[in-house]
Protein backbone atom coordinates (compact mmCIF):
# COMPACT_ATOMS: atom_id res chain seq x y z
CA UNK A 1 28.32 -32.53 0.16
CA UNK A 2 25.55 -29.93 -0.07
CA UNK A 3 26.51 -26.16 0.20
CA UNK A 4 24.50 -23.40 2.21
CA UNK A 5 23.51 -22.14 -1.24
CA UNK A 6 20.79 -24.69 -1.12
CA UNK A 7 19.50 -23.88 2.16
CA UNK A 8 19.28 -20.31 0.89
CA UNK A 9 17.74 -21.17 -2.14
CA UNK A 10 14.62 -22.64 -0.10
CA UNK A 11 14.29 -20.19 2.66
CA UNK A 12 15.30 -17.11 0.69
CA UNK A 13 18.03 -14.40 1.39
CA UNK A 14 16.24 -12.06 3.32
CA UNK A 15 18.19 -10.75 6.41
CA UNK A 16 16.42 -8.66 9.05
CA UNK A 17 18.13 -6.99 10.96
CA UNK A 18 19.02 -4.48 13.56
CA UNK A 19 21.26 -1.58 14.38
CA UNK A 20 23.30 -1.50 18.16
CA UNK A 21 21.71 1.25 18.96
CA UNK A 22 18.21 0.36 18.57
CA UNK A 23 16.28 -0.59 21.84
CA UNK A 24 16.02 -4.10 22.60
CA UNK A 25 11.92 -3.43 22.19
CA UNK A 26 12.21 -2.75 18.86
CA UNK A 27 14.72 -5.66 17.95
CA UNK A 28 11.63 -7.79 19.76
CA UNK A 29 9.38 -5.94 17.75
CA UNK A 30 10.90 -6.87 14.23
CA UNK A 31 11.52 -10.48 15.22
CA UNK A 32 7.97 -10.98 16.17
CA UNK A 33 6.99 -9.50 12.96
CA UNK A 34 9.21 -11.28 10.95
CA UNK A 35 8.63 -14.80 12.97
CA UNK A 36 12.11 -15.37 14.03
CA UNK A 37 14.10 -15.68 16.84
CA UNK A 38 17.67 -13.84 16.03
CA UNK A 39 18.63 -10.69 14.03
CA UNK A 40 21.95 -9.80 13.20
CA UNK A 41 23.46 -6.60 14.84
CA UNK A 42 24.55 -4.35 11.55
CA UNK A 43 26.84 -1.14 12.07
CA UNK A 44 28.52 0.64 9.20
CA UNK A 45 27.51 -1.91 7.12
CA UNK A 46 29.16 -4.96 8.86
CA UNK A 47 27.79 -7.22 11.16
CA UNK A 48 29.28 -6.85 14.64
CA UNK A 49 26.73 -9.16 16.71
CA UNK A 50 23.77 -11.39 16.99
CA UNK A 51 20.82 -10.46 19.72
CA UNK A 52 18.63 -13.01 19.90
CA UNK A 53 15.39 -13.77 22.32
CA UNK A 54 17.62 -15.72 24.53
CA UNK A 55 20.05 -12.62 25.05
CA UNK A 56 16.60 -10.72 25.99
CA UNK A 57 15.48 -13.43 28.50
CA UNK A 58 18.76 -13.96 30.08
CA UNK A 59 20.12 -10.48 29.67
CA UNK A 60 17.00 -7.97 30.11
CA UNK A 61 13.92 -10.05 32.03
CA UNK A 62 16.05 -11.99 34.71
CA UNK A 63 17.90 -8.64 35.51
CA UNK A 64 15.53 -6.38 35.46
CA UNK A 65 16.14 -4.02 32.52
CA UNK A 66 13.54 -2.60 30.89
CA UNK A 67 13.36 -3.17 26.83
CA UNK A 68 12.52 -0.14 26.04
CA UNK A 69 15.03 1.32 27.58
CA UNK A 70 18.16 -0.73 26.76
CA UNK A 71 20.08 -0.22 23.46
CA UNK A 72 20.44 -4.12 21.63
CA UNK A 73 24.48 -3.29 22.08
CA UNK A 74 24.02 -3.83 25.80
CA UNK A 75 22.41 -7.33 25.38
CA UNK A 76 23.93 -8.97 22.05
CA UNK A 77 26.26 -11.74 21.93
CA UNK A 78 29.43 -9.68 19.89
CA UNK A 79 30.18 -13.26 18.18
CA UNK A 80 29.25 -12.99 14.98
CA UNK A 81 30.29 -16.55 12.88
CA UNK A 82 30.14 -16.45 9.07
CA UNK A 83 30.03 -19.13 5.77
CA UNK A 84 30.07 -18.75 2.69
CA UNK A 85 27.27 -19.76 0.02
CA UNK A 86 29.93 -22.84 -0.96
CA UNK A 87 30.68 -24.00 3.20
CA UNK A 88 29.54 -27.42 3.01
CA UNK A 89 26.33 -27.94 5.15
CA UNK A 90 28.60 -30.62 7.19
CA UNK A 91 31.23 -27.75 8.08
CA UNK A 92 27.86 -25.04 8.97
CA UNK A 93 27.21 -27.56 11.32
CA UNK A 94 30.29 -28.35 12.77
CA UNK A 95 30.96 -24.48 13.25
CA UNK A 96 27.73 -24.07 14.98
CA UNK A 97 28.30 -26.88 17.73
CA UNK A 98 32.02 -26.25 18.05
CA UNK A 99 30.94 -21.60 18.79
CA UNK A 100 27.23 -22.77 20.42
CA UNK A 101 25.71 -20.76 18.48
CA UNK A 102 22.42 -21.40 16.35
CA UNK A 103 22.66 -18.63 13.94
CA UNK A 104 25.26 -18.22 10.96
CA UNK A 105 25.59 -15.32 8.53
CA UNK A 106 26.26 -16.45 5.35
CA UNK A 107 28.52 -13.82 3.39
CA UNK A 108 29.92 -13.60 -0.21
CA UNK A 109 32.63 -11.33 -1.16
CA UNK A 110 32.07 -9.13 1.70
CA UNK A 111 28.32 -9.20 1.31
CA UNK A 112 25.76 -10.40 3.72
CA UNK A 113 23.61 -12.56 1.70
CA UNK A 114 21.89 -14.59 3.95
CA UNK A 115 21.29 -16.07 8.03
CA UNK A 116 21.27 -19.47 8.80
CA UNK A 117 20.00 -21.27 12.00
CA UNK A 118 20.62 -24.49 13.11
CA UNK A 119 16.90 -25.65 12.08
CA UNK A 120 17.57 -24.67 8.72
CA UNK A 121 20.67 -26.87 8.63
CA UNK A 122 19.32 -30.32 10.25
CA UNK A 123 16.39 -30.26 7.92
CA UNK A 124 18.10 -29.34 5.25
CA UNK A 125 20.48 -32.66 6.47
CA UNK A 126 17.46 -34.72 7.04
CA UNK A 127 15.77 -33.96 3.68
CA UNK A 128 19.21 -35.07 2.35
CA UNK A 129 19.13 -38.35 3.72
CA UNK A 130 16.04 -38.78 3.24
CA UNK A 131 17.38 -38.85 -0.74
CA UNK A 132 19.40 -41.06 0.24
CA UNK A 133 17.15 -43.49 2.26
CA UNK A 134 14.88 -43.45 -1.07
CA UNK A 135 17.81 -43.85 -3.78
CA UNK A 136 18.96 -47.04 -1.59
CA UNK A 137 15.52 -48.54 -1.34
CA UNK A 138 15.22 -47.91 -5.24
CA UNK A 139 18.50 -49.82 -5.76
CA UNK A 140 17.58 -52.57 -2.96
CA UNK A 141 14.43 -53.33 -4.61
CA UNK A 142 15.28 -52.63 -8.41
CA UNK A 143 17.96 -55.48 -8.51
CA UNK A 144 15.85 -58.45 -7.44
């Protein structure tokens, strides 16, 4: 079974992210800038939420706050779910679906040492059976 190390390994282990007291502007400001959709909420050191551009749609524009105005710890989802570099890309998955969420932190020994969404871990699935697909047609057509 592949581990989130491998996921990491191709996307790199760079976490942006935000403090809860930033405005939700700037949160929207440093995902545009760093093309992504989700930023973990950091405090002290420790994660203690996600805010992603869903939180600002459903939780700013359809109530009419204004971003500039409104501190991320108003908005972000205080779930935070965490891996480690060695959870099984299987298990990522199955965490995701069973907290909805699309976003994991991946943590070793205390440490935040990477994110990972849920498009990281189908391709990272596909690619794998893609592998596979190849390995088996190999073997298929190798024995006649």
């Amino acid at each position: 079974m592949l581990p989130v190390q491998i996921i990491l390994q191709n996307k790199g282990h760079a976490v942006h992210h935000v403090a809860p007291d930033a405005t939700v502007y700037e949160a929207l400001r440093l995902m545009a800038q760093h093309n992504c959709g989700a930023l973990p909420v950091i405090e002290g050191g420790r994660p203690v939420g996600m805010m992603s551009e869903r939180d600002y749609a459903r939780k700013v524009v359809l109530v009419g706050k204004l971003s500039k105005e409104t501190p991320v710890r108003e908005i972000m989802d205080r779930s935070v779910y965490n891996v480690t570099p060695d959870t099984g890309i299987h298990e990522c998955m199955a965490l995701m679906t069973q907290g909805r969420t699309r976003h994991v932190l991946v943590c070793d020994g205390g440490k935040l040492v990477g994110l990972v969404s849920i498009g990281d871990v189908v391709k990272a699935l596909m690619e794998d059976q893609q592998v596979t697909i190849e390995q088996l047609n190999h073997y298929i057509t190798g024995c006649r």
